[in-house]
C-alpha atoms as a PDB file:
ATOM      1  CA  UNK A   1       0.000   0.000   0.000  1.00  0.00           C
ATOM      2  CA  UNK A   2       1.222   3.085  -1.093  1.00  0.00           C
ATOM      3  CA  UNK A   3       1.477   6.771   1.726  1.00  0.00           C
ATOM      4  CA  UNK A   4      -0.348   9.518  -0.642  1.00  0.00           C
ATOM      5  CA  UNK A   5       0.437  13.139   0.594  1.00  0.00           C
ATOM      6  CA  UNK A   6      -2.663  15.608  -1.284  1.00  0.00           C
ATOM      7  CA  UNK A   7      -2.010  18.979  -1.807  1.00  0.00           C
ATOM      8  CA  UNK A   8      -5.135  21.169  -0.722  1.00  0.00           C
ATOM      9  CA  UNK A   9      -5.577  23.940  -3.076  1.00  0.00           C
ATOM     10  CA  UNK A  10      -6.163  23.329  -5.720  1.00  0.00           C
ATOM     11  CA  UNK A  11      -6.660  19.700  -5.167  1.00  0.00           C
ATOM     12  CA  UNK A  12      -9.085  19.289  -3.042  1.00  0.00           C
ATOM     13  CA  UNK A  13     -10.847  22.087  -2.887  1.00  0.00           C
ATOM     14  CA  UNK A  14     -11.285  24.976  -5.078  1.00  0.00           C
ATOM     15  CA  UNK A  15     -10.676  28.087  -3.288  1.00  0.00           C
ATOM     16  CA  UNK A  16     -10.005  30.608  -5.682  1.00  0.00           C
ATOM     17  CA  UNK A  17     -12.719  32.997  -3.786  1.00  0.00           C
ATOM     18  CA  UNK A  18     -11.544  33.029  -0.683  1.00  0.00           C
ATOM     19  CA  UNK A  19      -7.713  33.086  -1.336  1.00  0.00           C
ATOM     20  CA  UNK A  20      -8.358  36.048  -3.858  1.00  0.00           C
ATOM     21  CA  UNK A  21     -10.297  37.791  -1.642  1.00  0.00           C
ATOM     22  CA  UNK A  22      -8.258  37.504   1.131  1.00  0.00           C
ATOM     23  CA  UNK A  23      -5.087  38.994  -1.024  1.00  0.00           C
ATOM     24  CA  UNK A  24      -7.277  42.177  -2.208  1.00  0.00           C
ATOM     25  CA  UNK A  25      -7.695  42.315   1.572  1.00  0.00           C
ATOM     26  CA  UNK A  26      -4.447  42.673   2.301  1.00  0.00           C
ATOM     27  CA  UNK A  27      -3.714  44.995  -0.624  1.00  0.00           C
ATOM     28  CA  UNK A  28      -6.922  47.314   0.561  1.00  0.00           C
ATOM     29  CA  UNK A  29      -4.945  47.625   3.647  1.00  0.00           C
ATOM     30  CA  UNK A  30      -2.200  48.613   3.227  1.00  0.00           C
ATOM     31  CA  UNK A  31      -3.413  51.331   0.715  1.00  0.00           C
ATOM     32  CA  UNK A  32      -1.873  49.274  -2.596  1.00  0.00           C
ATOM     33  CA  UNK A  33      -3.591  49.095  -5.865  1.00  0.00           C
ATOM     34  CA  UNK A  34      -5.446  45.787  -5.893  1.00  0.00           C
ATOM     35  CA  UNK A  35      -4.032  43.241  -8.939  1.00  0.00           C
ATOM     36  CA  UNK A  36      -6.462  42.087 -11.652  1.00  0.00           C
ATOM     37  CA  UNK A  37      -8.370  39.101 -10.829  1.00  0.00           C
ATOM     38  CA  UNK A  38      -5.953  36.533 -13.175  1.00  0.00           C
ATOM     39  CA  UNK A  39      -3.033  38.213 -11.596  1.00  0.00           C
ATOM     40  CA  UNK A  40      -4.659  37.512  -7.926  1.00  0.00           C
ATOM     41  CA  UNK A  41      -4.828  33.950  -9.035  1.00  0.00           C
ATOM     42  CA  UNK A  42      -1.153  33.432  -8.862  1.00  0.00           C
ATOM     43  CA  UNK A  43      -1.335  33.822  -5.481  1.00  0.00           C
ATOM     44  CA  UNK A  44      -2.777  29.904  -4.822  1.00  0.00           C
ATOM     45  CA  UNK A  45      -0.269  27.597  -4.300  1.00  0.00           C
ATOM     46  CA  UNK A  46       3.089  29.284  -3.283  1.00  0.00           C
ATOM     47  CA  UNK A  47       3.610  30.940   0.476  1.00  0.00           C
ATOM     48  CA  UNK A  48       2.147  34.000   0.720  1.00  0.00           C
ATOM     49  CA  UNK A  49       5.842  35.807   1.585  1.00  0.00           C
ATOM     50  CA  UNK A  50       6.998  34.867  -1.390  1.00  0.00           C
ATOM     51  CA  UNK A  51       3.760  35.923  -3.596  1.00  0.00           C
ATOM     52  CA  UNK A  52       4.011  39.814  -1.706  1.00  0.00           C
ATOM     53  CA  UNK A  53       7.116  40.144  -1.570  1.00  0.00           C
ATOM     54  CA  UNK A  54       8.419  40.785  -4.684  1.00  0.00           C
ATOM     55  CA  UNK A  55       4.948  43.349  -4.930  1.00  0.00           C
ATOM     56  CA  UNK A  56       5.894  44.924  -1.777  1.00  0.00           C
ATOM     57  CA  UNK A  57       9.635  45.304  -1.831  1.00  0.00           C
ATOM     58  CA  UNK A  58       9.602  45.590   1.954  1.00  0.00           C
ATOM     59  CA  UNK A  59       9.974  42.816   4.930  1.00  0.00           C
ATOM     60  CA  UNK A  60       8.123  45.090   6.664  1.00  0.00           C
ATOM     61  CA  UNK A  61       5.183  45.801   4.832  1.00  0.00           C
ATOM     62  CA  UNK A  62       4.834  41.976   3.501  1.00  0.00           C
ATOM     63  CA  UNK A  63       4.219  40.771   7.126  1.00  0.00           C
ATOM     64  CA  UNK A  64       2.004  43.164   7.372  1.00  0.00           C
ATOM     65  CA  UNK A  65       0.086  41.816   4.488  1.00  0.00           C
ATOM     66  CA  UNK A  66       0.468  38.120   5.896  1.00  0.00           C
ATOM     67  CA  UNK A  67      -1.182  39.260   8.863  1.00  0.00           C
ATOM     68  CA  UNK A  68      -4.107  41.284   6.668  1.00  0.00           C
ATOM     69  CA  UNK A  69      -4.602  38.169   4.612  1.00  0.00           C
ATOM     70  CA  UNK A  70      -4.773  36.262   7.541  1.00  0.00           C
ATOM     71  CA  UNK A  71      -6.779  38.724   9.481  1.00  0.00           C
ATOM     72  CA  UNK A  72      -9.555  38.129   7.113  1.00  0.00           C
ATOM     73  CA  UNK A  73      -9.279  34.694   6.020  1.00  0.00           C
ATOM     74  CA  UNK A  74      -9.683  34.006   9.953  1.00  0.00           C
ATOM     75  CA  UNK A  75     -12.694  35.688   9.766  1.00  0.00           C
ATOM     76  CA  UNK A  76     -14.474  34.372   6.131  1.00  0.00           C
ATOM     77  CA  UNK A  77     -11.713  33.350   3.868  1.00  0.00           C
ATOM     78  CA  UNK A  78     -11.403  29.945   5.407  1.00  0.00           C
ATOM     79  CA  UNK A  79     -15.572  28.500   4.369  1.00  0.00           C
ATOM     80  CA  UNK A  80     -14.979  30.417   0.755  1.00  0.00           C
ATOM     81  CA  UNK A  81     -13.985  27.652  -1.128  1.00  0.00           C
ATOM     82  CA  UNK A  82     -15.521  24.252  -3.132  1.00  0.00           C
ATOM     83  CA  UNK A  83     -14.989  20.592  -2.668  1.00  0.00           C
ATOM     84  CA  UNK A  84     -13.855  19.376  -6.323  1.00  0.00           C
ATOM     85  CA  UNK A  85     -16.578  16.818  -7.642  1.00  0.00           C
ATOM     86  CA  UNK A  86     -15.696  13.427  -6.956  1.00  0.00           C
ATOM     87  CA  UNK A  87     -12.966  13.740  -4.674  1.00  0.00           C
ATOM     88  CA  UNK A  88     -14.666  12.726  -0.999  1.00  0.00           C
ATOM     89  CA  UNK A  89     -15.623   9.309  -3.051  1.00  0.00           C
ATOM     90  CA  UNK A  90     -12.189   8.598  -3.817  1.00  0.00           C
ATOM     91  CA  UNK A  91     -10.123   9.265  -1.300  1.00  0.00           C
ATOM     92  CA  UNK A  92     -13.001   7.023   0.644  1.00  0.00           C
ATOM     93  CA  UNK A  93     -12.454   4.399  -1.634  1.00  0.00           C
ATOM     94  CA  UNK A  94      -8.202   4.667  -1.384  1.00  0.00           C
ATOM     95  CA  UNK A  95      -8.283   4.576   2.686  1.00  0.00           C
ATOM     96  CA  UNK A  96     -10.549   1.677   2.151  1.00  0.00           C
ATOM     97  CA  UNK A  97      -7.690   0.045   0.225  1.00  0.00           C
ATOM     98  CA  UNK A  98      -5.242   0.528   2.801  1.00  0.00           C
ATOM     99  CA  UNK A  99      -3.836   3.207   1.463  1.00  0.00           C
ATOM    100  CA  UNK A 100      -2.000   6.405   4.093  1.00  0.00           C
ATOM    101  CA  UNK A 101      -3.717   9.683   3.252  1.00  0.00           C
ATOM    102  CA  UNK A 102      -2.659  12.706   4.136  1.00  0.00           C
ATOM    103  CA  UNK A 103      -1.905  16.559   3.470  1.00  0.00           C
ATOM    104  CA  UNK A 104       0.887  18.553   2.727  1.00  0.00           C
ATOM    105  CA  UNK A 105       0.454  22.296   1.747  1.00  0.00           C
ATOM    106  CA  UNK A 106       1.856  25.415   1.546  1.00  0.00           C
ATOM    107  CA  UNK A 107      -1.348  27.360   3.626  1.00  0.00           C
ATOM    108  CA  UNK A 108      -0.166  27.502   7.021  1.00  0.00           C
ATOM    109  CA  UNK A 109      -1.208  25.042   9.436  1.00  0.00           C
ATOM    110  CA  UNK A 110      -3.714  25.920  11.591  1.00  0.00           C
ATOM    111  CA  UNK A 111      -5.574  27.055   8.549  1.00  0.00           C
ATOM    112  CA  UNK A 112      -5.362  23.980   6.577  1.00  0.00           C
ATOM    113  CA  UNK A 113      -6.636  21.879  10.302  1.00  0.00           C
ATOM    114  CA  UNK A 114      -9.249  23.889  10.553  1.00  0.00           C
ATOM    115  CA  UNK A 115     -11.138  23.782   6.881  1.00  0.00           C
ATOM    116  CA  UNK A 116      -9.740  19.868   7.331  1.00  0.00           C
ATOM    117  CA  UNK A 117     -11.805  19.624  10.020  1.00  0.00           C
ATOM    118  CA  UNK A 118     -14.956  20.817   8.184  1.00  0.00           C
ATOM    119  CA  UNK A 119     -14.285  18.974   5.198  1.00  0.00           C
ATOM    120  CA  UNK A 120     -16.678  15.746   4.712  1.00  0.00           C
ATOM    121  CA  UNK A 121     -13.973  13.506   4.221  1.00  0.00           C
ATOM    122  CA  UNK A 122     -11.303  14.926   6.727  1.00  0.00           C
ATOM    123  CA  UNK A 123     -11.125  12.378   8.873  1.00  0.00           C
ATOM    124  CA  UNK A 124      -9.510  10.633   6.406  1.00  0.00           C
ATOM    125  CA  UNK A 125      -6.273  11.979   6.777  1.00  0.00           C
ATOM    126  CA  UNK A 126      -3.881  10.983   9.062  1.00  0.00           C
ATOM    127  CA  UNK A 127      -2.093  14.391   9.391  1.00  0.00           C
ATOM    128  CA  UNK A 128      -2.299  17.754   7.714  1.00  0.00           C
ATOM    129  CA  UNK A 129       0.936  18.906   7.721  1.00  0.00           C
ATOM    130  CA  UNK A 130       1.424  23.071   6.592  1.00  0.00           C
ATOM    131  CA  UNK A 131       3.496  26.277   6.572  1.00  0.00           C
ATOM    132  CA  UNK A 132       4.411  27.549   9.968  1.00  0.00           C
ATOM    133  CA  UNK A 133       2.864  30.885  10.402  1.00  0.00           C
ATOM    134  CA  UNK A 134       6.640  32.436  10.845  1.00  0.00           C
ATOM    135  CA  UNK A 135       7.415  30.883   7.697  1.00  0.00           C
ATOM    136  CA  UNK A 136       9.981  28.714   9.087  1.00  0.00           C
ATOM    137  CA  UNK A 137       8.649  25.484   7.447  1.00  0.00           C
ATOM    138  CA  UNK A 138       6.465  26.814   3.875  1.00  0.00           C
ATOM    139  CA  UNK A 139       8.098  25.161   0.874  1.00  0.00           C
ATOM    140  CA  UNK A 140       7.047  21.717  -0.455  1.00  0.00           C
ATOM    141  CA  UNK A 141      10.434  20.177  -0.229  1.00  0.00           C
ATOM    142  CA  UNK A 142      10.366  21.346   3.689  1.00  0.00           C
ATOM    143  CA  UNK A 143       6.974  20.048   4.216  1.00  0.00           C
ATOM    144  CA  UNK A 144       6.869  16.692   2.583  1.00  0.00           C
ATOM    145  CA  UNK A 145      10.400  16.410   4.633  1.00  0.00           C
ATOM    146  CA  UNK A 146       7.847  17.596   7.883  1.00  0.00           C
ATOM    147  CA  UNK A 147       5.501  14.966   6.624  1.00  0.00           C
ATOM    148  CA  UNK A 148       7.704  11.962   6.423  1.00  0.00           C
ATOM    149  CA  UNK A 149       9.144  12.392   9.655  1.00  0.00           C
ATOM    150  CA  UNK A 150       6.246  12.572  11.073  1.00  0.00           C
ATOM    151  CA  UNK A 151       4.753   9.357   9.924  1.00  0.00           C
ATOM    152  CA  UNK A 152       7.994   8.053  10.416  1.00  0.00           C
ATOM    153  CA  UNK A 153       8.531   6.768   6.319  1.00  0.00           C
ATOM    154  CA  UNK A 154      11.109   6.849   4.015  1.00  0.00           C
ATOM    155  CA  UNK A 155      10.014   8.696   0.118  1.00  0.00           C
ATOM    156  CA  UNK A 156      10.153   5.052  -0.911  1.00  0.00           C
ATOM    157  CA  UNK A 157       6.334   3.942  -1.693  1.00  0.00           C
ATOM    158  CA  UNK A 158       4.925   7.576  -0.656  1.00  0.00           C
ATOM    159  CA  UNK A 159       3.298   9.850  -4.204  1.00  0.00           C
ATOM    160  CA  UNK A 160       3.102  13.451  -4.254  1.00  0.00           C
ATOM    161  CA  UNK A 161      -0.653  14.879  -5.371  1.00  0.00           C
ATOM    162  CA  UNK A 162      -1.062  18.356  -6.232  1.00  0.00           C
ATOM    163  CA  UNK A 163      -2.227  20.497  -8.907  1.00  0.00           C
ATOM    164  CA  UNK A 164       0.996  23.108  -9.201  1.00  0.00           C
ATOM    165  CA  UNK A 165       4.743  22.685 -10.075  1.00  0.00           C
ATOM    166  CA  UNK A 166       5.771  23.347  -6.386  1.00  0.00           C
ATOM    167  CA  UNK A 167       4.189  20.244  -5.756  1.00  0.00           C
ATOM    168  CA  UNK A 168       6.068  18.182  -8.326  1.00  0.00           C
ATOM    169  CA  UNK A 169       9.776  19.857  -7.224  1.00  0.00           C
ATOM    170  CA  UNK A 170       8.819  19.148  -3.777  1.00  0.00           C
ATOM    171  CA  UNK A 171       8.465  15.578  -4.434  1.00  0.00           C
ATOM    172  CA  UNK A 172      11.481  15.063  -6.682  1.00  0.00           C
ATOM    173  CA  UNK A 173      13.804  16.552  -3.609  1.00  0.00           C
ATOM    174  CA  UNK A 174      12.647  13.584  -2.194  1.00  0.00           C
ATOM    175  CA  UNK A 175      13.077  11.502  -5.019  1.00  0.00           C
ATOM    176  CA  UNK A 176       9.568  10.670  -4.521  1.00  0.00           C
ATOM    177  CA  UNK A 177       7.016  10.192  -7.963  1.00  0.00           C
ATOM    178  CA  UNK A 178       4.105  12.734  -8.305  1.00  0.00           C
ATOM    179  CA  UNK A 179       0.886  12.798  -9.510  1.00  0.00           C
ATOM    180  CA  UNK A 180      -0.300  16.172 -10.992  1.00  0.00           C
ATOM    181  CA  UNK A 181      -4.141  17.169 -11.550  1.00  0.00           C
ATOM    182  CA  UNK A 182      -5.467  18.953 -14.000  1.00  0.00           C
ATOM    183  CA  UNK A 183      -8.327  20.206 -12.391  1.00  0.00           C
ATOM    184  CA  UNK A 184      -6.838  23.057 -10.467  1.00  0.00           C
ATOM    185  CA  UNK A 185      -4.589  26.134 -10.575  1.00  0.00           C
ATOM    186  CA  UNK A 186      -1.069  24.682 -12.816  1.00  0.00           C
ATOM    187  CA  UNK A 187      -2.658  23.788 -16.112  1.00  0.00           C
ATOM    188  CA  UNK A 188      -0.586  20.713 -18.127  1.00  0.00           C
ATOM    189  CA  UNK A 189       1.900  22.528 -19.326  1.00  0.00           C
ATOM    190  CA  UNK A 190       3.316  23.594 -15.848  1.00  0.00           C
ATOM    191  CA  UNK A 191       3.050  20.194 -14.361  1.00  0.00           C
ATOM    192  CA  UNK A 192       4.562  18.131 -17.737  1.00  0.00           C
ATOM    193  CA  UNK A 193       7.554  21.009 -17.144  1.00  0.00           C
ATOM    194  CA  UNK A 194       7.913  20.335 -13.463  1.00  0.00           C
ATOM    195  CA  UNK A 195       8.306  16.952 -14.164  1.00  0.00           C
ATOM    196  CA  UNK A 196       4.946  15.361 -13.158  1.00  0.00           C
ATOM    197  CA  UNK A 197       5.430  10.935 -13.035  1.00  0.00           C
ATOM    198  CA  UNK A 198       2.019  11.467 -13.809  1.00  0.00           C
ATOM    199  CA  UNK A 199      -1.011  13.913 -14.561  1.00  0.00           C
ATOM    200  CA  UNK A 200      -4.649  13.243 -13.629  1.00  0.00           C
ATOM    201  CA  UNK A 201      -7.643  14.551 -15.949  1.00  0.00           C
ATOM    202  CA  UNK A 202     -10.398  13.583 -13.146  1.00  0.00           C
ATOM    203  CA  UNK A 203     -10.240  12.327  -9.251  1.00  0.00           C
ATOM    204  CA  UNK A 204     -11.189   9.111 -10.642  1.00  0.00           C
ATOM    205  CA  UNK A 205      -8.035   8.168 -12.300  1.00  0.00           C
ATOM    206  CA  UNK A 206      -6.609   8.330  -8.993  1.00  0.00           C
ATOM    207  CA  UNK A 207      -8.876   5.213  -8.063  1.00  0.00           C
ATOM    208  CA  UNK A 208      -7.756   3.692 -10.944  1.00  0.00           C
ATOM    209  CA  UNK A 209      -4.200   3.698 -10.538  1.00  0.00           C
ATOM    210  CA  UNK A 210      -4.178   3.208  -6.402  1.00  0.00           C
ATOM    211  CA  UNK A 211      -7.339   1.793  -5.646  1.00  0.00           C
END
């Protein structure tokens, strides 16, 4: 039986609303134009430091837009998002098989436990492993590191799941194989580049190939 790690945005759920939303947020805030709405959307996936940063051009003022973004998504941000069709059934069907479930992702922690926790299908997952709200641990290569020492495993029979290239060059650190969806924020041409073992068109491949 194989240990799947799942990426959550993305992934799981879509939560283009609430992550966009919470970024305007921030930008409001501070008093900064807001970025276009397909500009916003490159802010799913990596840590938020490294998304403002380059914007801001301060330390300074980018932790003050992690806390703004946080501020609201505390507040609203965290229940603005979609559970992809077809995913609750078969990550039922994989823990039925045996199979170790659990998440690695670049939100920070506490956020990820707590829309987890709400999730239909969250107590699936034998840990949800995510950013430290410092940002000492927010890269996938860090986290999937996080996540296999906790669980106490080796790379060897574990699969990457995620929908952006972060998520593929996190798992081939660990010289660990990846599976890369489609239906989320990369596209096929970002995950084939990253270097993807394999990409998923629907949740239901995924039964296919572990169930």
């Amino acid at each position: 039986m194989a240990t799947l790690f799942f990426d959550l945005d993305g992934t799981l759920i879509d939560s283009a609303v609430g992550i966009t939303r919470c970024v305007a947020h921030a930008f409001e805030r501070l008093g900064e134009p807001v970025p276009p709405p397909e500009a916003l959307r490159g802010w799913i996936g990596p840590p938020l430091r490294d998304s403002f940063g380059p914007v801001l051009g301060d330390a300074a003022r980018t932790e003050k837009a992690v806390e703004f973004y946080r501020e609201r998504f505390e507040s609203e941000g965290w229940r603005e998002h979609a559970v992809y069709e077809g995913i609750g059934d078969v990550l039922a069907g994989l823990a039925a098989a045996g199979h170790r479930l659990a998440v690695v992702t670049a939100k920070n922690e506490p956020h990820a436990r707590l829309i987890i926790e709400h999730l239909p299908f969250g107590g699936l997952f034998e840990d949800v492993v995510g950013a430290t709200p410092c940002g000492r641990l927010s890269h996938k290569p860090e986290l999937i590191g996080e996540a296999l020492a906790r669980l106490g495993l080796g790379p060897e029979g574990c699969w990457m799941i995620g929908d952006r290239h972060m998520d593929i060059h996190g798992a081939r650190h660990h010289g660990m194989p990846s599976v890369g969806v489609l239906w989320g924020f990369g596209g096929e041409a970002e995950l084939r580049g990253a270097g993807a073992t394999r990409l998923a068109a629907a949740p239901a491949e995924l039964a296919s190939w572990f169930g």
